[in-house]
PDB file of N, CA and C in Angstrom:
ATOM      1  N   UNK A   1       9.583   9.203   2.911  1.00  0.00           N
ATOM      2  CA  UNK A   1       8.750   9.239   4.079  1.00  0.00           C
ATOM      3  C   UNK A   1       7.320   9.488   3.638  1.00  0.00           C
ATOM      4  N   UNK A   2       6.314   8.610   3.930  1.00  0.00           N
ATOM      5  CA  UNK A   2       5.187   8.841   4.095  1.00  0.00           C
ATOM      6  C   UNK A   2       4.211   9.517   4.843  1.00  0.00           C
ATOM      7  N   UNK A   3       3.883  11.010   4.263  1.00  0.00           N
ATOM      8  CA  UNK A   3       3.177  11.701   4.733  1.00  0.00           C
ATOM      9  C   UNK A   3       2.016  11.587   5.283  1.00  0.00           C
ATOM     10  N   UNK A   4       0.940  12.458   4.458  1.00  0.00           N
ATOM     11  CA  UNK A   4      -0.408  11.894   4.315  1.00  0.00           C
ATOM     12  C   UNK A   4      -0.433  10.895   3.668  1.00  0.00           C
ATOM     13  N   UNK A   5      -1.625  10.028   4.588  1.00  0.00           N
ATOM     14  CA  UNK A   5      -2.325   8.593   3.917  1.00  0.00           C
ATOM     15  C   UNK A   5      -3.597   8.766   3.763  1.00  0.00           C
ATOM     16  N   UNK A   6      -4.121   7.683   3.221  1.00  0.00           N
ATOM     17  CA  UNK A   6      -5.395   7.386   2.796  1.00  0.00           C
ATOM     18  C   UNK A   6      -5.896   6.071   2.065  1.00  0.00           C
ATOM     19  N   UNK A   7      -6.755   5.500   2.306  1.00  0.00           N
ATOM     20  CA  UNK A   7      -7.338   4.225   2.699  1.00  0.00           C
ATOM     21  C   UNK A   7      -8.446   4.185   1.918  1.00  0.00           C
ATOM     22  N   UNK A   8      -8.421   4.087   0.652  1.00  0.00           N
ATOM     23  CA  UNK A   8     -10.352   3.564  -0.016  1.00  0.00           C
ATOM     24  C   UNK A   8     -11.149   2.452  -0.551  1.00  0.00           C
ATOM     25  N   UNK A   9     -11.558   1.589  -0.661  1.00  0.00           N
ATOM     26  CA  UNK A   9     -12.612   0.458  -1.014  1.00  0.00           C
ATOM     27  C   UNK A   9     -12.931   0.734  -2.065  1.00  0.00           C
ATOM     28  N   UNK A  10     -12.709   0.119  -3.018  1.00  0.00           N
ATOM     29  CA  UNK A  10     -13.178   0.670  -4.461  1.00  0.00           C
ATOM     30  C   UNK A  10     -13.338  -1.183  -5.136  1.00  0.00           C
ATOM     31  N   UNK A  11     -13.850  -0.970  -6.061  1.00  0.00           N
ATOM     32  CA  UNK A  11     -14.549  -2.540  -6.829  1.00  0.00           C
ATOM     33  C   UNK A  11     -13.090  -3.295  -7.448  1.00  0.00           C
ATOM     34  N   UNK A  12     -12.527  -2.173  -7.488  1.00  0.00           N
ATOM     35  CA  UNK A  12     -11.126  -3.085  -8.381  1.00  0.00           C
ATOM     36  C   UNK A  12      -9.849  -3.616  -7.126  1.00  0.00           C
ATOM     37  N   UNK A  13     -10.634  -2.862  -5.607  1.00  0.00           N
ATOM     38  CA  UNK A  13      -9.397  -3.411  -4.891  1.00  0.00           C
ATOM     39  C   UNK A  13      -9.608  -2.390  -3.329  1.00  0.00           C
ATOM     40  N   UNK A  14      -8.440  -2.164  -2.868  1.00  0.00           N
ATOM     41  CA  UNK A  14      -8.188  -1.519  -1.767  1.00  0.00           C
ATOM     42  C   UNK A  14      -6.788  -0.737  -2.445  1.00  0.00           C
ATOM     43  N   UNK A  15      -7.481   1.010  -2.898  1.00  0.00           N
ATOM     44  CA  UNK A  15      -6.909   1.577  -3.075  1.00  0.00           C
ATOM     45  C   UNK A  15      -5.671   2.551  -2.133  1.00  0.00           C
ATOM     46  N   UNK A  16      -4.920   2.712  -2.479  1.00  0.00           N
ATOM     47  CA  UNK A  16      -3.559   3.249  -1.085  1.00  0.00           C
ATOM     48  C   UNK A  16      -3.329   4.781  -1.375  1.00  0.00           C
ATOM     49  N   UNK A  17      -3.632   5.608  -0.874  1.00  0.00           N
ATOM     50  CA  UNK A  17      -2.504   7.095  -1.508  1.00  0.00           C
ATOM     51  C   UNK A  17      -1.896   7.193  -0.367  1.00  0.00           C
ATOM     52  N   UNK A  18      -0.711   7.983  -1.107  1.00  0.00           N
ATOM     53  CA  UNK A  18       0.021   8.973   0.394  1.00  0.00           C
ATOM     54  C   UNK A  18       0.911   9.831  -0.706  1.00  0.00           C
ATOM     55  N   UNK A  19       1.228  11.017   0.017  1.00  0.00           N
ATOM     56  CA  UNK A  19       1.827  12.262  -0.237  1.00  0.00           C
ATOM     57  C   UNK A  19       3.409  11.428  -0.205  1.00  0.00           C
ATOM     58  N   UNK A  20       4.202  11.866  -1.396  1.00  0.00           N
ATOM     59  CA  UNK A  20       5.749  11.036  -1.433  1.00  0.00           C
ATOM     60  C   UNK A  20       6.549  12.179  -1.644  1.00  0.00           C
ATOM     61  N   UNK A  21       8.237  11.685  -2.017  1.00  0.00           N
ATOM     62  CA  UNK A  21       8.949  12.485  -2.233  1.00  0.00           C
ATOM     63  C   UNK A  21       9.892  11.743  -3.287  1.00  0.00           C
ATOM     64  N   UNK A  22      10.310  12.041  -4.071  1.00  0.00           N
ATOM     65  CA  UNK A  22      11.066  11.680  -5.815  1.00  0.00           C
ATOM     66  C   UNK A  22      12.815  10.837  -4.840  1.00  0.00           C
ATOM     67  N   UNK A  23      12.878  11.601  -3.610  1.00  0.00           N
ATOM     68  CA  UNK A  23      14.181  11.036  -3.974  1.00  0.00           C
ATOM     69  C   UNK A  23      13.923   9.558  -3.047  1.00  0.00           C
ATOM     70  N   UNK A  24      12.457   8.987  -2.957  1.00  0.00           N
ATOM     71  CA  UNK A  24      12.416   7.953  -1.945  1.00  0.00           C
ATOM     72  C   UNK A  24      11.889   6.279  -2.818  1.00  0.00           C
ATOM     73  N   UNK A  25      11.968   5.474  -2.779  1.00  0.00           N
ATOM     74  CA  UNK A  25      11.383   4.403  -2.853  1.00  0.00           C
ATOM     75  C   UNK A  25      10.730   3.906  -2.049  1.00  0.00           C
ATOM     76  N   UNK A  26       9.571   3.586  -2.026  1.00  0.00           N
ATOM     77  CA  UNK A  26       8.266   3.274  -0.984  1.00  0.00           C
ATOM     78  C   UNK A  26       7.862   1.552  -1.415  1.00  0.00           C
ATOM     79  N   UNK A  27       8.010   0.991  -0.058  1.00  0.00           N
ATOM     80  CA  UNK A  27       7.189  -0.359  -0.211  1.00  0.00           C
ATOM     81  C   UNK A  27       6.181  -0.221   0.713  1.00  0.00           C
ATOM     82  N   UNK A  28       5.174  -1.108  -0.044  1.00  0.00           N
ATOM     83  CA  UNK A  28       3.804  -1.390   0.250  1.00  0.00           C
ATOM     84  C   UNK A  28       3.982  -2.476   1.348  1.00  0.00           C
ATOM     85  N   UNK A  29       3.434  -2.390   2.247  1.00  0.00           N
ATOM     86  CA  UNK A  29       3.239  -3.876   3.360  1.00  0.00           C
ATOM     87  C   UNK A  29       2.204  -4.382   3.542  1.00  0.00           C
ATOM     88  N   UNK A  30       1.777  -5.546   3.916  1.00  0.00           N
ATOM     89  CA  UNK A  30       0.420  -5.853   4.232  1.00  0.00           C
ATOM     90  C   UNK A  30       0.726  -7.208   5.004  1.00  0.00           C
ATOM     91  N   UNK A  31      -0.515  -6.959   6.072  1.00  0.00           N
ATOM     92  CA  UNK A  31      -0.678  -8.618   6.613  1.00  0.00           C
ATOM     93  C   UNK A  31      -2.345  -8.868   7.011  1.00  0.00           C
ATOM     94  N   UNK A  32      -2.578  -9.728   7.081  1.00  0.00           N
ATOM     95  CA  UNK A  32      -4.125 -10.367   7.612  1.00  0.00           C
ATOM     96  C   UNK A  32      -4.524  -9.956   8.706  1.00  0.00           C
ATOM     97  N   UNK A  33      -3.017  -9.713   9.752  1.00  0.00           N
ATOM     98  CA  UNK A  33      -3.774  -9.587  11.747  1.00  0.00           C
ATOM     99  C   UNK A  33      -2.854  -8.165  11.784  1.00  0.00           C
ATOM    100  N   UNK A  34      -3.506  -7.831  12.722  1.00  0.00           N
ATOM    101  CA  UNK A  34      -2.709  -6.580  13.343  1.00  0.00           C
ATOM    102  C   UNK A  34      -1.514  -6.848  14.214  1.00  0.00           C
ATOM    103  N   UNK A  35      -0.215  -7.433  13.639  1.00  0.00           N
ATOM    104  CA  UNK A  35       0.427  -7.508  14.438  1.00  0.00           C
ATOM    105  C   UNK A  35       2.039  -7.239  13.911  1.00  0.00           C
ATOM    106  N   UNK A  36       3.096  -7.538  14.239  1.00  0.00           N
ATOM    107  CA  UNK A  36       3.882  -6.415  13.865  1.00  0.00           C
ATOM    108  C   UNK A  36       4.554  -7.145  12.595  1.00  0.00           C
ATOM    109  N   UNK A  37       4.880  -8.119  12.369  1.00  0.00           N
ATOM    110  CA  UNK A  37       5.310  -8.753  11.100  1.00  0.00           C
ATOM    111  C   UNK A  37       4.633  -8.497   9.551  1.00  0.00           C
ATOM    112  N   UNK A  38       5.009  -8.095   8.903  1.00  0.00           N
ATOM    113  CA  UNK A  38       4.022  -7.943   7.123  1.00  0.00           C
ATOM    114  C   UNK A  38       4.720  -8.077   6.085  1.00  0.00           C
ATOM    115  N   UNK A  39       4.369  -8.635   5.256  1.00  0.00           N
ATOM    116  CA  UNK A  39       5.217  -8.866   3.830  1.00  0.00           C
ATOM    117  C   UNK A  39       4.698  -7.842   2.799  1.00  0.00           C
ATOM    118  N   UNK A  40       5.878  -7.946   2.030  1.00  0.00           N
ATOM    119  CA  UNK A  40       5.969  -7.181   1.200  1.00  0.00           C
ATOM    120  C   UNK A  40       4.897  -7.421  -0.203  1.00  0.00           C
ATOM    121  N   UNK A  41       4.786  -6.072  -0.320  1.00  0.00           N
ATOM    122  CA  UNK A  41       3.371  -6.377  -1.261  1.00  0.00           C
ATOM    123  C   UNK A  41       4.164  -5.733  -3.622  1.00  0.00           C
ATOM    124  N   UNK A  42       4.903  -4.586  -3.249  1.00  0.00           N
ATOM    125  CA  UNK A  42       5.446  -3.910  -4.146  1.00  0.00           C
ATOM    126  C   UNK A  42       5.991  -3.404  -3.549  1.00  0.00           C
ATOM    127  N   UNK A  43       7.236  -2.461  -4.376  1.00  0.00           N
ATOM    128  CA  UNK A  43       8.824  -1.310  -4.135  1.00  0.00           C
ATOM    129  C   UNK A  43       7.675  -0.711  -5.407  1.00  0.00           C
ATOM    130  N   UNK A  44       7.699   1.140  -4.997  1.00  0.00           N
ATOM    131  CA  UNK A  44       7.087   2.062  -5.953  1.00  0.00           C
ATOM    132  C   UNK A  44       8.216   3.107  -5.246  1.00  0.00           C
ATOM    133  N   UNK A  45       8.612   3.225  -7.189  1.00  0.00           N
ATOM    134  CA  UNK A  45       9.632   4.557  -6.974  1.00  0.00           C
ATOM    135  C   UNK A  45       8.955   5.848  -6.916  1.00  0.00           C
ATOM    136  N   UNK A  46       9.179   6.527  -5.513  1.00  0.00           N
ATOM    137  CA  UNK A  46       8.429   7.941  -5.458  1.00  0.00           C
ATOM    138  C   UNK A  46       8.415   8.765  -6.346  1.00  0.00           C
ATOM    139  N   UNK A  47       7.456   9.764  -6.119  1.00  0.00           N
ATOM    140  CA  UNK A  47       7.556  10.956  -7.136  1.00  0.00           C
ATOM    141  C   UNK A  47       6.705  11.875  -5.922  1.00  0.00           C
ATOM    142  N   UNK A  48       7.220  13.351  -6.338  1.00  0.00           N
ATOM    143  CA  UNK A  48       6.808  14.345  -5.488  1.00  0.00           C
ATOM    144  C   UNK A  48       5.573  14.427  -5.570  1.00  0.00           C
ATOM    145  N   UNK A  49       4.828  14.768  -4.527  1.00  0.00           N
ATOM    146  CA  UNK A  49       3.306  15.061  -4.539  1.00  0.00           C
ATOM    147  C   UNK A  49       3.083  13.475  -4.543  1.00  0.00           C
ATOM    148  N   UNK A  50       1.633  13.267  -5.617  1.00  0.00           N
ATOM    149  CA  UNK A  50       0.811  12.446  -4.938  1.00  0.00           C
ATOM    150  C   UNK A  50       1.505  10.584  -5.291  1.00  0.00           C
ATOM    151  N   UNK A  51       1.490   9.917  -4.489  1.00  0.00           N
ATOM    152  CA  UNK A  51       1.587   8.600  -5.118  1.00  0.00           C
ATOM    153  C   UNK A  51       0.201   7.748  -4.768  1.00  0.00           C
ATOM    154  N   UNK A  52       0.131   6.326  -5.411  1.00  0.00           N
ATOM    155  CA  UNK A  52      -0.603   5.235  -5.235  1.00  0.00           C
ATOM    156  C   UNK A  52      -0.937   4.301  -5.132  1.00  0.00           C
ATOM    157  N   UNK A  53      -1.321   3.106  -5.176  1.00  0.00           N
ATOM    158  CA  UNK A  53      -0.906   1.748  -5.209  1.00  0.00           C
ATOM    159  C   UNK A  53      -2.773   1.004  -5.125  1.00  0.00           C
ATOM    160  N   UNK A  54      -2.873   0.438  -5.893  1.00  0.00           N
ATOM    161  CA  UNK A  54      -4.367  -0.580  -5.380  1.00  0.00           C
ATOM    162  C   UNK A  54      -4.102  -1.792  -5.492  1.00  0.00           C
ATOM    163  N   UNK A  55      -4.785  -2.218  -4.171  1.00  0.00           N
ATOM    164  CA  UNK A  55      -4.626  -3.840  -4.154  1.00  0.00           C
ATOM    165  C   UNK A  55      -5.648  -4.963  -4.520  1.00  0.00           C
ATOM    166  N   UNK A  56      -5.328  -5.118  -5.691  1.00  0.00           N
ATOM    167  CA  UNK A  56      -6.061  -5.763  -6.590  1.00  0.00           C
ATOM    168  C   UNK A  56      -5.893  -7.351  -6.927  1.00  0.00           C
ATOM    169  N   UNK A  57      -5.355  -8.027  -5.646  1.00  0.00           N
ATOM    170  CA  UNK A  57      -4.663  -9.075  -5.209  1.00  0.00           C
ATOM    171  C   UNK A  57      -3.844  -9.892  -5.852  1.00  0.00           C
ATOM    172  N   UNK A  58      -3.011  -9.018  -7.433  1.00  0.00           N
ATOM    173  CA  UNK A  58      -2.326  -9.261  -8.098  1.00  0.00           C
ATOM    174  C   UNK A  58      -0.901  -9.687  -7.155  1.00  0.00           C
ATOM    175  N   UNK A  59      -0.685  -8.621  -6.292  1.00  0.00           N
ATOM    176  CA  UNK A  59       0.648  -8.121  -6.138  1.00  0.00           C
ATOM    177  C   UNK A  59       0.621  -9.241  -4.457  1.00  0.00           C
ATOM    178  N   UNK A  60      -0.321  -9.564  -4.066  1.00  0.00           N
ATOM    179  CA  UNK A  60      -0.720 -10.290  -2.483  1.00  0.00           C
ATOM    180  C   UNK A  60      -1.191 -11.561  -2.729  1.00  0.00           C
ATOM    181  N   UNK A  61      -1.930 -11.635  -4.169  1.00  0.00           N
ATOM    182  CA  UNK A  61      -2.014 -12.984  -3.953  1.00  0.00           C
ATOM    183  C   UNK A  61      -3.163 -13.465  -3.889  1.00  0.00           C
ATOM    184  N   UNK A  62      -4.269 -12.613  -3.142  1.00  0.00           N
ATOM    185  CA  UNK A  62      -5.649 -12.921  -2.629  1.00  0.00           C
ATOM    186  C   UNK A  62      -6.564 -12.169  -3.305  1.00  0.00           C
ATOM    187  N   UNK A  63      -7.462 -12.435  -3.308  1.00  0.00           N
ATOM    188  CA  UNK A  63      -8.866 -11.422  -4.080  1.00  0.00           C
ATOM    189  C   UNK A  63      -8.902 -10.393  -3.686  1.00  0.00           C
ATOM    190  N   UNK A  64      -9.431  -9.376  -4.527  1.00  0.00           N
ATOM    191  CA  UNK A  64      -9.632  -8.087  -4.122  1.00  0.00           C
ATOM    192  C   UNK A  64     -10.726  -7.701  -2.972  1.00  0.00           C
ATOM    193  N   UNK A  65     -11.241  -8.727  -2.720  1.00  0.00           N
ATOM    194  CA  UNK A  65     -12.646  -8.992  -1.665  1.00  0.00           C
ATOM    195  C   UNK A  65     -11.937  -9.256  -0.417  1.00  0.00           C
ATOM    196  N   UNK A  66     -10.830  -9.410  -0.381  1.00  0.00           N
ATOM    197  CA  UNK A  66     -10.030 -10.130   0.744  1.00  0.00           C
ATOM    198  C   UNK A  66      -9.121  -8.440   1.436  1.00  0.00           C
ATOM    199  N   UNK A  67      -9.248  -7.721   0.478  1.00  0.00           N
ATOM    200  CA  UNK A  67      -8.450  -6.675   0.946  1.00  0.00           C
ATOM    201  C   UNK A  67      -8.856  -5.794   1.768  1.00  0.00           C
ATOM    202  N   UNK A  68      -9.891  -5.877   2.027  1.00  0.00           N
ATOM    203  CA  UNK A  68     -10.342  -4.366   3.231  1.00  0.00           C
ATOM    204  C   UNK A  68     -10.189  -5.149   4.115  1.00  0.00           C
ATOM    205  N   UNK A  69      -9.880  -6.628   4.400  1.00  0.00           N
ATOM    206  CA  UNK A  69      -9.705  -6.954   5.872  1.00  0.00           C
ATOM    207  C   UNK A  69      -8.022  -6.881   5.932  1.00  0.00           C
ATOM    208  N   UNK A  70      -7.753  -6.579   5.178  1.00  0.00           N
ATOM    209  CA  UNK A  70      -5.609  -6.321   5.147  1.00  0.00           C
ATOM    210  C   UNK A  70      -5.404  -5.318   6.212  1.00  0.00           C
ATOM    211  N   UNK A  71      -4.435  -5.043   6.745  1.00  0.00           N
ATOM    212  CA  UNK A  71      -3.496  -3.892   7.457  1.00  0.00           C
ATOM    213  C   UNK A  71      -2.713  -3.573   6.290  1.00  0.00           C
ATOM    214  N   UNK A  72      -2.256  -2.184   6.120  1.00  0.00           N
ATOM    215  CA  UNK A  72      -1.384  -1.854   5.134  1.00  0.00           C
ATOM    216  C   UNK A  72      -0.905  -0.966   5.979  1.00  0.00           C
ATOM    217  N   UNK A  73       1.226  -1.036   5.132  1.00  0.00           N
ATOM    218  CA  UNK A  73       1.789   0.177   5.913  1.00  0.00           C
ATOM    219  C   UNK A  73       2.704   0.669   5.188  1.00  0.00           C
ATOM    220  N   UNK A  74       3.224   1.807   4.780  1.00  0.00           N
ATOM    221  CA  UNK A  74       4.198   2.061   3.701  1.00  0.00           C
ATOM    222  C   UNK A  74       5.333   2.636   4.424  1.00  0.00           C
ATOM    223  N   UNK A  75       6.681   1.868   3.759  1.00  0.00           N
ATOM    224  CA  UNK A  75       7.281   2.260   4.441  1.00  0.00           C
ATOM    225  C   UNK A  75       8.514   2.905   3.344  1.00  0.00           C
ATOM    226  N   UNK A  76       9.508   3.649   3.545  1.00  0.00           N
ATOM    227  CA  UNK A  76      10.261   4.677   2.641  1.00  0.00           C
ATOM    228  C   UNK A  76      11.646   3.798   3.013  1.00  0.00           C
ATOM    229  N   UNK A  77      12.617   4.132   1.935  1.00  0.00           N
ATOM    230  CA  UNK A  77      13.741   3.253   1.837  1.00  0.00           C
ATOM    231  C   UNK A  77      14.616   4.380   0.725  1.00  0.00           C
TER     232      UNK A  77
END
Protein backbone atom coordinates (compact mmCIF):
# COMPACT_ATOMS: atom_id res chain seq x y z
CA UNK A 1 0.00 0.00 0.00
CA UNK A 2 1.04 3.30 -0.92
CA UNK A 3 1.40 5.73 1.65
CA UNK A 4 2.93 8.99 1.28
CA UNK A 5 3.50 10.27 -2.29
CA UNK A 6 5.37 12.65 -4.02
CA UNK A 7 5.68 14.08 -7.44
CA UNK A 8 9.10 15.96 -8.74
CA UNK A 9 10.37 17.40 -12.21
CA UNK A 10 13.82 16.84 -12.35
CA UNK A 11 16.10 16.99 -15.90
CA UNK A 12 16.44 13.21 -16.05
CA UNK A 13 12.57 12.67 -15.85
CA UNK A 14 9.48 12.77 -13.56
CA UNK A 15 10.68 11.50 -10.42
CA UNK A 16 7.97 9.20 -8.12
CA UNK A 17 8.50 8.52 -4.21
CA UNK A 18 6.15 6.98 -1.84
CA UNK A 19 6.57 5.46 1.63
CA UNK A 20 6.34 1.25 0.91
CA UNK A 21 6.28 -1.85 2.75
CA UNK A 22 8.91 -5.08 2.00
CA UNK A 23 6.13 -7.49 1.97
CA UNK A 24 4.40 -5.54 -1.18
CA UNK A 25 5.15 -5.28 -4.90
CA UNK A 26 4.22 -1.88 -6.34
CA UNK A 27 3.39 -1.04 -10.02
CA UNK A 28 3.88 2.17 -11.50
CA UNK A 29 0.82 3.41 -13.80
CA UNK A 30 0.64 6.11 -16.11
CA UNK A 31 -1.60 7.59 -18.82
CA UNK A 32 -1.68 10.95 -20.98
CA UNK A 33 -5.60 12.04 -19.84
CA UNK A 34 -7.08 11.91 -16.60
CA UNK A 35 -9.19 9.21 -16.96
CA UNK A 36 -9.59 5.91 -15.42
CA UNK A 37 -7.70 3.40 -17.72
CA UNK A 38 -3.45 3.42 -17.41
CA UNK A 39 -0.83 1.13 -18.40
CA UNK A 40 1.62 -0.23 -16.82
CA UNK A 41 4.84 1.51 -16.60
CA UNK A 42 7.22 -1.09 -14.08
CA UNK A 43 6.47 -3.95 -11.01
CA UNK A 44 9.13 -2.51 -8.08
CA UNK A 45 9.60 -4.94 -5.32
CA UNK A 46 8.94 -2.93 -2.05
CA UNK A 47 11.16 -2.30 0.67
CA UNK A 48 10.23 -0.67 4.02
CA UNK A 49 10.51 3.01 4.28
CA UNK A 50 11.35 4.92 1.30
CA UNK A 51 10.82 3.68 -2.39
CA UNK A 52 11.20 5.31 -6.04
CA UNK A 53 10.86 5.20 -9.52
CA UNK A 54 11.82 8.12 -12.35
CA UNK A 55 10.35 8.38 -15.50
CA UNK A 56 12.86 8.72 -17.80
CA UNK A 57 10.73 7.46 -20.75
CA UNK A 58 12.71 4.31 -20.81
CA UNK A 59 10.08 2.29 -19.09
CA UNK A 60 6.80 4.50 -21.16
CA UNK A 61 8.26 4.92 -24.12
CA UNK A 62 8.15 8.77 -24.50
CA UNK A 63 10.69 11.50 -23.60
CA UNK A 64 11.36 12.60 -20.43
CA UNK A 65 9.87 16.12 -21.59
CA UNK A 66 6.65 14.30 -22.14
CA UNK A 67 6.38 13.29 -18.48
CA UNK A 68 5.09 16.07 -16.31
CA UNK A 69 2.09 16.02 -18.57
CA UNK A 70 1.58 12.02 -17.39
CA UNK A 71 -0.96 11.06 -14.51
CA UNK A 72 0.82 8.57 -12.36
CA UNK A 73 -0.65 6.07 -9.83
CA UNK A 74 0.91 3.32 -7.78
CA UNK A 75 -0.72 0.68 -7.07
CA UNK A 76 0.35 -2.42 -4.38
CA UNK A 77 -0.14 -6.11 -5.33
Amino acid sequence: RAATQSLAQGEGGVLRRWSGDASFTYQVQYTNQPTPGAWPAVDIEGRTGPNWWIDDGSATGLSPAEAGRRFYRIRSR
